[in-house]
PDB file of N, CA and C in Angstrom:
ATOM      1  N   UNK A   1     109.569  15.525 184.277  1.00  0.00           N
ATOM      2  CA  UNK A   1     110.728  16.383 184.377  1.00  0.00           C
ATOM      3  C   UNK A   1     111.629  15.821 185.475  1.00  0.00           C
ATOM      4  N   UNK A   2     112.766  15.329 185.112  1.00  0.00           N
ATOM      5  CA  UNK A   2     113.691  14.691 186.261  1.00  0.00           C
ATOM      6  C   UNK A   2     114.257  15.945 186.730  1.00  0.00           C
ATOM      7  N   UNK A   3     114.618  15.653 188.016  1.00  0.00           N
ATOM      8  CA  UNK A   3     115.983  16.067 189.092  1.00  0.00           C
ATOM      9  C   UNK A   3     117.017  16.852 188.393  1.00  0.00           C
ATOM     10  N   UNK A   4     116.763  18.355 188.590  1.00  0.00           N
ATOM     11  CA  UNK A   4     118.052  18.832 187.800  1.00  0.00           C
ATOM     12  C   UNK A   4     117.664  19.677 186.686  1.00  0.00           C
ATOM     13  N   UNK A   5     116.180  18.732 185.983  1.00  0.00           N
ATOM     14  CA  UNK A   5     115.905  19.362 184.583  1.00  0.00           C
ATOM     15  C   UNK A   5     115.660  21.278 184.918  1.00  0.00           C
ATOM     16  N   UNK A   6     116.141  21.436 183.543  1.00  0.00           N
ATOM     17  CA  UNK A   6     115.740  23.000 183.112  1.00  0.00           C
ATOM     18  C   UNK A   6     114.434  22.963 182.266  1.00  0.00           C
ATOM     19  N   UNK A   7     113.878  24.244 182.447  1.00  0.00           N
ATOM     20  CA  UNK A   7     112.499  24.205 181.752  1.00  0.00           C
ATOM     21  C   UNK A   7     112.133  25.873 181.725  1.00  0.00           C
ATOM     22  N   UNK A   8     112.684  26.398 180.154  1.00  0.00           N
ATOM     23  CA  UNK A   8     112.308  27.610 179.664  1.00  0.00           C
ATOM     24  C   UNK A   8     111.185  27.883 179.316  1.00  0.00           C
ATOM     25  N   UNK A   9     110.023  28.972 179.455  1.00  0.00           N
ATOM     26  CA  UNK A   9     108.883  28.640 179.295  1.00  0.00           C
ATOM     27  C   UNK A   9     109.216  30.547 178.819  1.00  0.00           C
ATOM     28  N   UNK A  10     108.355  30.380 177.428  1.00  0.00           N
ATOM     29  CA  UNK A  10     108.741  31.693 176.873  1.00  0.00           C
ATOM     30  C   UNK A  10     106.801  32.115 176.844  1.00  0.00           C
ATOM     31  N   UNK A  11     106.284  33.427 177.268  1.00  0.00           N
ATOM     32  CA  UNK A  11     104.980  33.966 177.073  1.00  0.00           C
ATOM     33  C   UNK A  11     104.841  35.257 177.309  1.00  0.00           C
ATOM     34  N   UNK A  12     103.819  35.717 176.649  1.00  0.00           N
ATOM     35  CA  UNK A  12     103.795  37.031 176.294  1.00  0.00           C
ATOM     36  C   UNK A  12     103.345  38.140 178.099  1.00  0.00           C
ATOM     37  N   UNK A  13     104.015  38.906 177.577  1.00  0.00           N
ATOM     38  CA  UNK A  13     104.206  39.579 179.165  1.00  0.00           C
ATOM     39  C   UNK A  13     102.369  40.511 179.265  1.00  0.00           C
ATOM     40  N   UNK A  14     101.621  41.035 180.028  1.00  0.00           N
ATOM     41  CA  UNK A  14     100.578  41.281 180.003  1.00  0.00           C
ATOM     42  C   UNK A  14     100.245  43.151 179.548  1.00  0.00           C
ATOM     43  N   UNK A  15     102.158  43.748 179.558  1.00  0.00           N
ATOM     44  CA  UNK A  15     101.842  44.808 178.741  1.00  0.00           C
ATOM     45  C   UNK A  15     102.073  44.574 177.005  1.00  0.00           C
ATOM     46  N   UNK A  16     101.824  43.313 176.730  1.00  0.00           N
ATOM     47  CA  UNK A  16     102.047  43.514 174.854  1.00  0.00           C
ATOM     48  C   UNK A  16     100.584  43.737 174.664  1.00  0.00           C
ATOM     49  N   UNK A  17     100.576  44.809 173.543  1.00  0.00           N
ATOM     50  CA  UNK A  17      98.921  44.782 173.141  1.00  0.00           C
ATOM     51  C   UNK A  17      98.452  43.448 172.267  1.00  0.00           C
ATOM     52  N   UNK A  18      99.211  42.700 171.886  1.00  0.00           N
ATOM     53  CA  UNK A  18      98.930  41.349 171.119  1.00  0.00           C
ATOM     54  C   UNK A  18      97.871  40.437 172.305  1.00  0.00           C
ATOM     55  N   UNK A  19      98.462  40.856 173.481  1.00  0.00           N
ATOM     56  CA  UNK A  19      97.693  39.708 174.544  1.00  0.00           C
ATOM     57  C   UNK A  19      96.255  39.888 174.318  1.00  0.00           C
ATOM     58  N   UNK A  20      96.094  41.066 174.675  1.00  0.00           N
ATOM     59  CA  UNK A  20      94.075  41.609 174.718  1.00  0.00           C
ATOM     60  C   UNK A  20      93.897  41.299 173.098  1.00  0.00           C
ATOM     61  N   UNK A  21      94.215  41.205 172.144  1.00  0.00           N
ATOM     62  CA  UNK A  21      93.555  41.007 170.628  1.00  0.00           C
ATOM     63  C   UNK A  21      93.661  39.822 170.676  1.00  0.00           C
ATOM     64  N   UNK A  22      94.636  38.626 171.128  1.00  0.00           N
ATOM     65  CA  UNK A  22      94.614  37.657 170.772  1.00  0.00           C
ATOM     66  C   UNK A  22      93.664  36.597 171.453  1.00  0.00           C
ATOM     67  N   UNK A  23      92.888  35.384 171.090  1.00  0.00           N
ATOM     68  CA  UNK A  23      91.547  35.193 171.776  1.00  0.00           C
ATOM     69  C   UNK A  23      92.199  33.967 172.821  1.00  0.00           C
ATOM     70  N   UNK A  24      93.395  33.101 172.324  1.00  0.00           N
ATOM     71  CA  UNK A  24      94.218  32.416 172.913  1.00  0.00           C
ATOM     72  C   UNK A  24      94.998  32.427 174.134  1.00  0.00           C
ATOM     73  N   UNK A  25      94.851  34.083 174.251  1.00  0.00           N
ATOM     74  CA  UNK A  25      95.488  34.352 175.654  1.00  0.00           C
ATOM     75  C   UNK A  25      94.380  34.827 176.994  1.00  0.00           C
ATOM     76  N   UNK A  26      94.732  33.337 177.390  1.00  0.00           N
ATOM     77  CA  UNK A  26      93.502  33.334 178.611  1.00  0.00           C
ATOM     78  C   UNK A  26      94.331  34.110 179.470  1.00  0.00           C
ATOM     79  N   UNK A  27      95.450  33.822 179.905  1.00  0.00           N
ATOM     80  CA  UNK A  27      95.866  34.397 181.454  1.00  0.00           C
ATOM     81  C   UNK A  27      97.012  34.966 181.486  1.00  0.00           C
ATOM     82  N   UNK A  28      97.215  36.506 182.194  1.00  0.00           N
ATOM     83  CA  UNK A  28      98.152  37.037 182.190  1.00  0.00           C
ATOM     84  C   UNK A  28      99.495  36.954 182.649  1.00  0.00           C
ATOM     85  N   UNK A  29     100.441  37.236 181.987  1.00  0.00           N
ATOM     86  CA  UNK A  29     102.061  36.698 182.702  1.00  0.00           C
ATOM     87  C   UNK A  29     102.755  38.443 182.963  1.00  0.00           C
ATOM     88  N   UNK A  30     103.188  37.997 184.597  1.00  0.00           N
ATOM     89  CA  UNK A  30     104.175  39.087 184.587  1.00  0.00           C
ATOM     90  C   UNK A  30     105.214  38.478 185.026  1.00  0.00           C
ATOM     91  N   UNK A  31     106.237  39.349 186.077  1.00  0.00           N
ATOM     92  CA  UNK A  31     107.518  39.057 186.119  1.00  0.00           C
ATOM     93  C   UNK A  31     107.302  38.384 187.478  1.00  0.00           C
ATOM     94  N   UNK A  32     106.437  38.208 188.189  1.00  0.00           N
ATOM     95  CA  UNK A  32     106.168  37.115 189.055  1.00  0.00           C
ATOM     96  C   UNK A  32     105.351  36.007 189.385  1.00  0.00           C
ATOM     97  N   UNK A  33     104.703  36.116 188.265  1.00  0.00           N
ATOM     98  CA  UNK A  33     103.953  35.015 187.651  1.00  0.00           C
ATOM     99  C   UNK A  33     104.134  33.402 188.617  1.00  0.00           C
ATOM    100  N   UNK A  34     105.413  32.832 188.203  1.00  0.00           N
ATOM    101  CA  UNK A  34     105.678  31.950 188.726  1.00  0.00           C
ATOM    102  C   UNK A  34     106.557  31.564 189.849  1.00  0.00           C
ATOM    103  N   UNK A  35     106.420  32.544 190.427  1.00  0.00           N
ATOM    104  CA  UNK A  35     107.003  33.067 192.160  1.00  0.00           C
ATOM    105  C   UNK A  35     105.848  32.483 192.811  1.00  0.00           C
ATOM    106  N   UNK A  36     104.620  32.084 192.057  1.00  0.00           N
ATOM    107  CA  UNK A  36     103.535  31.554 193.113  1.00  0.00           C
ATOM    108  C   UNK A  36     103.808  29.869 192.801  1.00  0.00           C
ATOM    109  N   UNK A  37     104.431  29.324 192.223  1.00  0.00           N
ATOM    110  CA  UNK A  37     104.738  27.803 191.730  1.00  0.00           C
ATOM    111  C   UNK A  37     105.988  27.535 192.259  1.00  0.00           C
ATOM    112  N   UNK A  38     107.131  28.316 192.174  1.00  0.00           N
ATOM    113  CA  UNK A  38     108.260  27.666 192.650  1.00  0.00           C
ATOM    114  C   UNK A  38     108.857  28.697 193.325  1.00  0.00           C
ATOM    115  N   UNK A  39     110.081  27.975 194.319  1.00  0.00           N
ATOM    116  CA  UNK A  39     110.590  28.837 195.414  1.00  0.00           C
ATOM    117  C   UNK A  39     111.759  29.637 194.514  1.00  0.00           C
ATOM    118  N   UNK A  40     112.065  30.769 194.897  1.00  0.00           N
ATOM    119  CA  UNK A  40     112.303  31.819 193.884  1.00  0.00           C
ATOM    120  C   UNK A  40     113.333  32.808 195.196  1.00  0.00           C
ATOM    121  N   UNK A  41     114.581  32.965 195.372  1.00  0.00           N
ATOM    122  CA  UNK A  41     115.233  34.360 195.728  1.00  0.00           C
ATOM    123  C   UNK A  41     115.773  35.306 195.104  1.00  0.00           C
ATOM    124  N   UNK A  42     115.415  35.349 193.693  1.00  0.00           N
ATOM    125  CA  UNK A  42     115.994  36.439 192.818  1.00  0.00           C
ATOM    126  C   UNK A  42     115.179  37.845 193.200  1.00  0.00           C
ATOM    127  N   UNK A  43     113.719  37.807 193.620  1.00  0.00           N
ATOM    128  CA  UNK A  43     112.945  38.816 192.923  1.00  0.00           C
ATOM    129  C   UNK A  43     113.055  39.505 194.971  1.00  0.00           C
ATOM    130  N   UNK A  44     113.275  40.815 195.178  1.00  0.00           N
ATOM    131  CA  UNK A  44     113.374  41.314 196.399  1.00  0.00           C
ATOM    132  C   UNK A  44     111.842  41.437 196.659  1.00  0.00           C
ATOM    133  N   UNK A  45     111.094  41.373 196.007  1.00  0.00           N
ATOM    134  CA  UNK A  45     109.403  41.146 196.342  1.00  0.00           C
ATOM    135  C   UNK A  45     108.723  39.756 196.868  1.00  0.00           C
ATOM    136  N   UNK A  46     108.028  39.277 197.593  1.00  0.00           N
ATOM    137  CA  UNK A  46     108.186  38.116 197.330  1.00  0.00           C
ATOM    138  C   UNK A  46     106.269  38.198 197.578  1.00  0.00           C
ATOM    139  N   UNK A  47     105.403  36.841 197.064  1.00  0.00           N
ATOM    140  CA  UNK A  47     104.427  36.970 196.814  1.00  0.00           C
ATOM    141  C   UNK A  47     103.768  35.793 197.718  1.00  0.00           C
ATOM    142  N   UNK A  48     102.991  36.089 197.970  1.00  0.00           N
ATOM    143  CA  UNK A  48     101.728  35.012 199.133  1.00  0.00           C
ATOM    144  C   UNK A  48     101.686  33.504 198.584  1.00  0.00           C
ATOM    145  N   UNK A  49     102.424  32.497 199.440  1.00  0.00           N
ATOM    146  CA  UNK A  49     102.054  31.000 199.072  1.00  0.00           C
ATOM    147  C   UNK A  49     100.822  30.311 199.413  1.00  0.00           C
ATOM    148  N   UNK A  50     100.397  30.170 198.852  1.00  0.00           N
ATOM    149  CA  UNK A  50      98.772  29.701 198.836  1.00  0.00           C
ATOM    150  C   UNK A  50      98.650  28.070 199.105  1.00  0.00           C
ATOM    151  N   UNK A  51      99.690  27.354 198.818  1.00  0.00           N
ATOM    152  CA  UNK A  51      99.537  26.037 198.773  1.00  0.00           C
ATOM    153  C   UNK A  51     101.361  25.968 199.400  1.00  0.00           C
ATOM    154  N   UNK A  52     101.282  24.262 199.168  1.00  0.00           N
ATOM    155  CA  UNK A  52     102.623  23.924 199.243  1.00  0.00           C
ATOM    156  C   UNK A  52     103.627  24.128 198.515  1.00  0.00           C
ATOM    157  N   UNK A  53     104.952  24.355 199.116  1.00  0.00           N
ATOM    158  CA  UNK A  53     105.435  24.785 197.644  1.00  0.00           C
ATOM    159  C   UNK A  53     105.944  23.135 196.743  1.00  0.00           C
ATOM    160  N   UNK A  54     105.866  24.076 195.262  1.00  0.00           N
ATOM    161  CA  UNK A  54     106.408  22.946 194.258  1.00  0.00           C
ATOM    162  C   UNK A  54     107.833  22.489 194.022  1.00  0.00           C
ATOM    163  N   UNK A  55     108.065  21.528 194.184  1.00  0.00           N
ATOM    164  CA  UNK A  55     109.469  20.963 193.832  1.00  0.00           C
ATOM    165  C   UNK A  55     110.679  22.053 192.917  1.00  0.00           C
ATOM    166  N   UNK A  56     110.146  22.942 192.587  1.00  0.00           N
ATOM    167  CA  UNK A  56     110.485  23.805 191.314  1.00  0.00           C
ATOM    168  C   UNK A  56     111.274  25.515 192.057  1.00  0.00           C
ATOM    169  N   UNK A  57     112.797  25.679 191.684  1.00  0.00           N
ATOM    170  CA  UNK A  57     112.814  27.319 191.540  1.00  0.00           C
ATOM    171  C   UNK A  57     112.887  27.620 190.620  1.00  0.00           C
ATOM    172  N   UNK A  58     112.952  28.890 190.779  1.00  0.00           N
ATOM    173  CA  UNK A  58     112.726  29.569 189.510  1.00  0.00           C
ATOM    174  C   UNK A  58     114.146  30.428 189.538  1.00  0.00           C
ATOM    175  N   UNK A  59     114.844  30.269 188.337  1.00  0.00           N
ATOM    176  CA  UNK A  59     116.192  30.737 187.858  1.00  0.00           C
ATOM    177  C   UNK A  59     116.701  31.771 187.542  1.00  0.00           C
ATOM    178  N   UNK A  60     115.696  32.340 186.964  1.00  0.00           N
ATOM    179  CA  UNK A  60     115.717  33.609 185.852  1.00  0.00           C
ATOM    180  C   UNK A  60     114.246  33.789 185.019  1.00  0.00           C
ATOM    181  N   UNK A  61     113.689  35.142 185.414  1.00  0.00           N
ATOM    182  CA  UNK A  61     112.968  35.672 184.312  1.00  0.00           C
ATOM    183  C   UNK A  61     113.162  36.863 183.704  1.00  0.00           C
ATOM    184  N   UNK A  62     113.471  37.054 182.430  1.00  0.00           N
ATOM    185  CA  UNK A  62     114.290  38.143 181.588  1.00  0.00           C
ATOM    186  C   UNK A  62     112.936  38.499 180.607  1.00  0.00           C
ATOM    187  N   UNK A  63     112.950  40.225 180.417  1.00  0.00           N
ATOM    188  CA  UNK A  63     111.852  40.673 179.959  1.00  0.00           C
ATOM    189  C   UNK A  63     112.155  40.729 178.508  1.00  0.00           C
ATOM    190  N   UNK A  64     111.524  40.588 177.675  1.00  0.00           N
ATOM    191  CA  UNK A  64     111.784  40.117 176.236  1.00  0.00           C
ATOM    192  C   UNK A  64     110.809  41.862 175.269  1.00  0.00           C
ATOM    193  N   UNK A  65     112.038  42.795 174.758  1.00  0.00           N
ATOM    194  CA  UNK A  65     111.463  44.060 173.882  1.00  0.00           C
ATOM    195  C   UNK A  65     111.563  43.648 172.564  1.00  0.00           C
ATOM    196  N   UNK A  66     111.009  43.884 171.724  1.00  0.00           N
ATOM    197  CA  UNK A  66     110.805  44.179 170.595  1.00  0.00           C
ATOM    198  C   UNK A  66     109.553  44.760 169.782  1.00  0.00           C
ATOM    199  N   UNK A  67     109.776  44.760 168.218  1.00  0.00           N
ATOM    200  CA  UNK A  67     108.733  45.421 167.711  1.00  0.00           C
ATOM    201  C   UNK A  67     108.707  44.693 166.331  1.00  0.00           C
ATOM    202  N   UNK A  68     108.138  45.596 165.157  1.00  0.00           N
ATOM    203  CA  UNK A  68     108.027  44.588 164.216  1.00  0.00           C
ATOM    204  C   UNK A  68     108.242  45.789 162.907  1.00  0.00           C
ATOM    205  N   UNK A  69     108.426  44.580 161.946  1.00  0.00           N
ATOM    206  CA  UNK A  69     108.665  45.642 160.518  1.00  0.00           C
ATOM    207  C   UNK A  69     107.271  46.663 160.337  1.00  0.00           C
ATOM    208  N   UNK A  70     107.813  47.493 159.635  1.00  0.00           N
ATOM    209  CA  UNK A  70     108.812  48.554 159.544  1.00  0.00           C
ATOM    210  C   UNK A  70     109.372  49.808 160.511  1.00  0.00           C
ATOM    211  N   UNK A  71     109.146  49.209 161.737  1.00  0.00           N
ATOM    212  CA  UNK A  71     109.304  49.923 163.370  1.00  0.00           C
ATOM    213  C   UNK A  71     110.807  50.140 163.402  1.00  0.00           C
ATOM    214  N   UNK A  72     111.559  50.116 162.439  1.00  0.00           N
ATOM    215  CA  UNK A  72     112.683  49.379 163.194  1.00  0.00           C
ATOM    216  C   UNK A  72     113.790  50.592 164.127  1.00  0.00           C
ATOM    217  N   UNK A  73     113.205  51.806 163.978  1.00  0.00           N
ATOM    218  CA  UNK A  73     113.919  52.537 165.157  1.00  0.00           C
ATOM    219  C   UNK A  73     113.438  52.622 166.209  1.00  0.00           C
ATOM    220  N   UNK A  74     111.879  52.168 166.491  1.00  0.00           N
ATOM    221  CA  UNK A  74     111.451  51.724 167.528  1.00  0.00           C
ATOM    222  C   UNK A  74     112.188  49.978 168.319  1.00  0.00           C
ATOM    223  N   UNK A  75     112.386  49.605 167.042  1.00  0.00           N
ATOM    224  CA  UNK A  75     112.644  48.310 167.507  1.00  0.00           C
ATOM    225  C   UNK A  75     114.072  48.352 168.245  1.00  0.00           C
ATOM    226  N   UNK A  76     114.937  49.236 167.506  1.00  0.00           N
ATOM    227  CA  UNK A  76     116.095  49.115 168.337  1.00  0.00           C
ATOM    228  C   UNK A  76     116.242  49.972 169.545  1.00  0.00           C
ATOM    229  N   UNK A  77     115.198  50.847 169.649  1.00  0.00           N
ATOM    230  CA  UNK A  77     114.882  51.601 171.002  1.00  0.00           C
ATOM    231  C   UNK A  77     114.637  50.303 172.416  1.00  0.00           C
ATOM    232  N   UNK A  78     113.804  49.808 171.456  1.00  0.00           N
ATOM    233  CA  UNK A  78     113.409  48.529 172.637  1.00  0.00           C
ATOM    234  C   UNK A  78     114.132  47.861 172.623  1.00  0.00           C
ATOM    235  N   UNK A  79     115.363  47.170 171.678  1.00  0.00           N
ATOM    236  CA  UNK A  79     116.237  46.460 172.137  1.00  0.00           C
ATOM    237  C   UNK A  79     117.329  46.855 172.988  1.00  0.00           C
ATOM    238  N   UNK A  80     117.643  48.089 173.075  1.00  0.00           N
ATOM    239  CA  UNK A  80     118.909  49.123 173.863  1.00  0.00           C
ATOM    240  C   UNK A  80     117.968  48.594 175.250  1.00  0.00           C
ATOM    241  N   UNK A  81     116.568  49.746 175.395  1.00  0.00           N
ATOM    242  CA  UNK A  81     115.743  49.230 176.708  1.00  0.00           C
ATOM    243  C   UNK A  81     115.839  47.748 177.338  1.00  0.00           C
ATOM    244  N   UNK A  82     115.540  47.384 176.561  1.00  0.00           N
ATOM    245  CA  UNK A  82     115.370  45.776 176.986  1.00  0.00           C
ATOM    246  C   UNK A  82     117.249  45.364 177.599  1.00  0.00           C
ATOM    247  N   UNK A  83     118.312  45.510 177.171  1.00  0.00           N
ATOM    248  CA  UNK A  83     119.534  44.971 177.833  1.00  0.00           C
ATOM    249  C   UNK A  83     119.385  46.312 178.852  1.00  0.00           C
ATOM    250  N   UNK A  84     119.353  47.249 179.126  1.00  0.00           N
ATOM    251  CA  UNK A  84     119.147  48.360 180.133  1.00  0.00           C
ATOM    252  C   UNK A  84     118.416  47.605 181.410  1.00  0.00           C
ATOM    253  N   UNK A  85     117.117  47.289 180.915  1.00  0.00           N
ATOM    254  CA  UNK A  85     116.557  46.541 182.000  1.00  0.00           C
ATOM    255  C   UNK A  85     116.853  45.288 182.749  1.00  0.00           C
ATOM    256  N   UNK A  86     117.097  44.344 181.612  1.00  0.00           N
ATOM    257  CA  UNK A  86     117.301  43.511 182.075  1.00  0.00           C
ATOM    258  C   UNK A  86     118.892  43.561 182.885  1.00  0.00           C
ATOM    259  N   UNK A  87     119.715  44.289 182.905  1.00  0.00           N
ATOM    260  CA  UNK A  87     120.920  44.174 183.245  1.00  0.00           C
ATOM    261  C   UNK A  87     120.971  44.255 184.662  1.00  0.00           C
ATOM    262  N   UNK A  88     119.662  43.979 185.686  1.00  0.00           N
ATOM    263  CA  UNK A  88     119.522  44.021 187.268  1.00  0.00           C
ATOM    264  C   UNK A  88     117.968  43.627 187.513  1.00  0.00           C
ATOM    265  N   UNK A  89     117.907  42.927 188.597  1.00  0.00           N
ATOM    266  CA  UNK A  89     116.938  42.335 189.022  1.00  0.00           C
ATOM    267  C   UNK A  89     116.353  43.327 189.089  1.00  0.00           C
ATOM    268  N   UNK A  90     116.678  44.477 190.032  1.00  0.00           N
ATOM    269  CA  UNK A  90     116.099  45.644 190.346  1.00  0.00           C
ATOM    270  C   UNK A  90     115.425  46.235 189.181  1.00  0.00           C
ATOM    271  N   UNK A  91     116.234  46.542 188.616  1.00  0.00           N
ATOM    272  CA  UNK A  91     115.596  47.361 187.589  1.00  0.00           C
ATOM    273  C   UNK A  91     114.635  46.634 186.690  1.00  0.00           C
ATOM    274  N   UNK A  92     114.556  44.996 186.657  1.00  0.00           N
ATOM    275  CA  UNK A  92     113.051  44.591 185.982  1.00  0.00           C
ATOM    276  C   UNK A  92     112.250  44.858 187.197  1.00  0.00           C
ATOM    277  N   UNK A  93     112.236  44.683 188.302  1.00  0.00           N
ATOM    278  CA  UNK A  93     111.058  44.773 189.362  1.00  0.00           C
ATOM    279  C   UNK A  93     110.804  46.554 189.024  1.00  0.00           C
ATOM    280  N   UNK A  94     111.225  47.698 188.979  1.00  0.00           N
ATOM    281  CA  UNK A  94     110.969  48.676 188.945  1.00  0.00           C
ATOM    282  C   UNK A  94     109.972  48.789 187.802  1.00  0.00           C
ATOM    283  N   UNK A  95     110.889  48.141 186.996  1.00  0.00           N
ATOM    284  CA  UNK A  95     110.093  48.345 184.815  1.00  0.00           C
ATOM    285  C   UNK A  95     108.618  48.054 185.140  1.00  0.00           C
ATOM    286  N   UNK A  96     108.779  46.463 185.894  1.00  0.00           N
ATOM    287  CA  UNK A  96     107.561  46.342 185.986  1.00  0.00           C
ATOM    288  C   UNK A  96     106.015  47.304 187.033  1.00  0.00           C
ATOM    289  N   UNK A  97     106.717  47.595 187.633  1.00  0.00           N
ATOM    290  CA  UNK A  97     105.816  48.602 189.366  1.00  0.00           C
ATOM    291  C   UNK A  97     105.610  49.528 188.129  1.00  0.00           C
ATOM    292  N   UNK A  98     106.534  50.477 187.413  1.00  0.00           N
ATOM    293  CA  UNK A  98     106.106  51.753 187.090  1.00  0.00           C
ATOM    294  C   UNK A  98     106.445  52.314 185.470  1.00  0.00           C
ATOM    295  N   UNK A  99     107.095  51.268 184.663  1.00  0.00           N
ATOM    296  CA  UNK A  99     107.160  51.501 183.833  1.00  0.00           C
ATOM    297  C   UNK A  99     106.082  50.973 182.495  1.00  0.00           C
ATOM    298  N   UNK A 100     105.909  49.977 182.742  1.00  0.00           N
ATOM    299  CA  UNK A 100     105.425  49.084 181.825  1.00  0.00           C
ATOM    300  C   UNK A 100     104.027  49.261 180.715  1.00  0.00           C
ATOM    301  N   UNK A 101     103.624  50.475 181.428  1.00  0.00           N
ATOM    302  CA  UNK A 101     102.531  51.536 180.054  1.00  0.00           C
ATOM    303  C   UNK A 101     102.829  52.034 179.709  1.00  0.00           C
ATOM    304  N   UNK A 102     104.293  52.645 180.256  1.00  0.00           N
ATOM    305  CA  UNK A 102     104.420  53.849 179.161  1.00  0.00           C
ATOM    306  C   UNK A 102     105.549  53.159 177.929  1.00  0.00           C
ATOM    307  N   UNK A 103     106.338  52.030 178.305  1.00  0.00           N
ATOM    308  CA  UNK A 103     106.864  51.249 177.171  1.00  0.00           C
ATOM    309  C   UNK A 103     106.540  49.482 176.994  1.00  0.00           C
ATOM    310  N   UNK A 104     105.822  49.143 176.622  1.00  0.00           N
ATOM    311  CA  UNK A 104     105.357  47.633 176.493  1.00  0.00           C
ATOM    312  C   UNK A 104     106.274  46.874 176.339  1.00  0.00           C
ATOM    313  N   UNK A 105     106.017  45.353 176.421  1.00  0.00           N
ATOM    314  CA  UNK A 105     107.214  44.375 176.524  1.00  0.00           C
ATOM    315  C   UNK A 105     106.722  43.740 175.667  1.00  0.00           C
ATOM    316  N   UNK A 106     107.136  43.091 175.548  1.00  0.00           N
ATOM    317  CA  UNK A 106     106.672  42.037 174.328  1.00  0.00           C
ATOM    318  C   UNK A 106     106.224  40.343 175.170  1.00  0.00           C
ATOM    319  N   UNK A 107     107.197  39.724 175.680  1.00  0.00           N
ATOM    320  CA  UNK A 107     107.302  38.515 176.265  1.00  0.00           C
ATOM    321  C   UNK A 107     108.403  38.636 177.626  1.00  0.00           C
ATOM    322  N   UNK A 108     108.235  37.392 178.394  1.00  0.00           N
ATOM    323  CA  UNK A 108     108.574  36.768 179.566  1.00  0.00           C
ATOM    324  C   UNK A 108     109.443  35.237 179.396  1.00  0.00           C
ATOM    325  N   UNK A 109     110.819  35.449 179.158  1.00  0.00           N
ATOM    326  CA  UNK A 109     111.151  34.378 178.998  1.00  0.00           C
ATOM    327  C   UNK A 109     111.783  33.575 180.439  1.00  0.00           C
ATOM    328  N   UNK A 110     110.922  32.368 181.265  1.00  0.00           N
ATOM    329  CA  UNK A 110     111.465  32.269 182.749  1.00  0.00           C
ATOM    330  C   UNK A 110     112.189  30.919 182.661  1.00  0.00           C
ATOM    331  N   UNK A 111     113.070  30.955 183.498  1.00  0.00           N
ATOM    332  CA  UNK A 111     113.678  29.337 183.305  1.00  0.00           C
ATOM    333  C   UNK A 111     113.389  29.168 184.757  1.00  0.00           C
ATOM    334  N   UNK A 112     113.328  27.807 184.778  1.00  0.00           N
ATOM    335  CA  UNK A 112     112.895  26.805 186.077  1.00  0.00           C
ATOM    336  C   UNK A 112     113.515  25.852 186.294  1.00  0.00           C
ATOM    337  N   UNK A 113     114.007  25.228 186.945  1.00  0.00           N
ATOM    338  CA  UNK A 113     114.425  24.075 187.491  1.00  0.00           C
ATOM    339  C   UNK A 113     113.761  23.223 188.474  1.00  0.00           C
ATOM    340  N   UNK A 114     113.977  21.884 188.216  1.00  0.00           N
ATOM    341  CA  UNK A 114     112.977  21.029 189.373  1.00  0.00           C
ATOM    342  C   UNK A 114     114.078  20.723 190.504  1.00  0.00           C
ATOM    343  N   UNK A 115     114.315  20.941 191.709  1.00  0.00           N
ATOM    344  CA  UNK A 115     114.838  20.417 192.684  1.00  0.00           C
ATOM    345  C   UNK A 115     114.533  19.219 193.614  1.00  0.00           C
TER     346      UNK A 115
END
């Protein structure tokens, strides 16, 4: 990954119930997931560096709603939710602290950059 590169990394967030059924999903992703890999000032939380940090910030992580046929007034419930949330940092850090059982996410889409 050169100097500059972008690097979207799309995975399922750890409230979809697909994660626990599926046998492929070893390890859980939330919305700070990769706040422990790269240096990051979006998120007003910030999380314990364990090592050095990596060449890498982190840009943006946007919480990804949806649902599936024949849901589809659920689905557009979660799509209204989903631009609601995502429309402030704040308000994904909240979704995530206290919302996130009582409405599931689907995925974690984060972009990164190498510096």
């Amino acid at each position: 990954m050169s100097i500059g590169a972008t690097l979207r990394v799309v995975v399922p967030h750890f409230s979809n119930p697909f994660y626990y059924s599926d046998p492929t999903h070893r390890v859980p992703f939330g919305l700070y997931t990769f706040s422990y890999f790269c240096d990051q000032d979006i998120f007003v939380r910030k999380v314990p560096q364990y090592a050095l940090s990596a060449p890498f910030r982190l840009i943006d992580a946007r919480l990804g709603f949806k649902s599936y046929r024949p849901r589809y007034v659920r689905h557009a419930f979660k799509r209204a939710f989903g631009i609601l949330i995502n429309s402030s940092t704040f308000l994904r850090e909240f979704y995530e602290e206290n919302l996130c059982w009582l409405v599931s996410c689907y995925e974690i889409e984060f972009e990164i950059r190498r510096v």
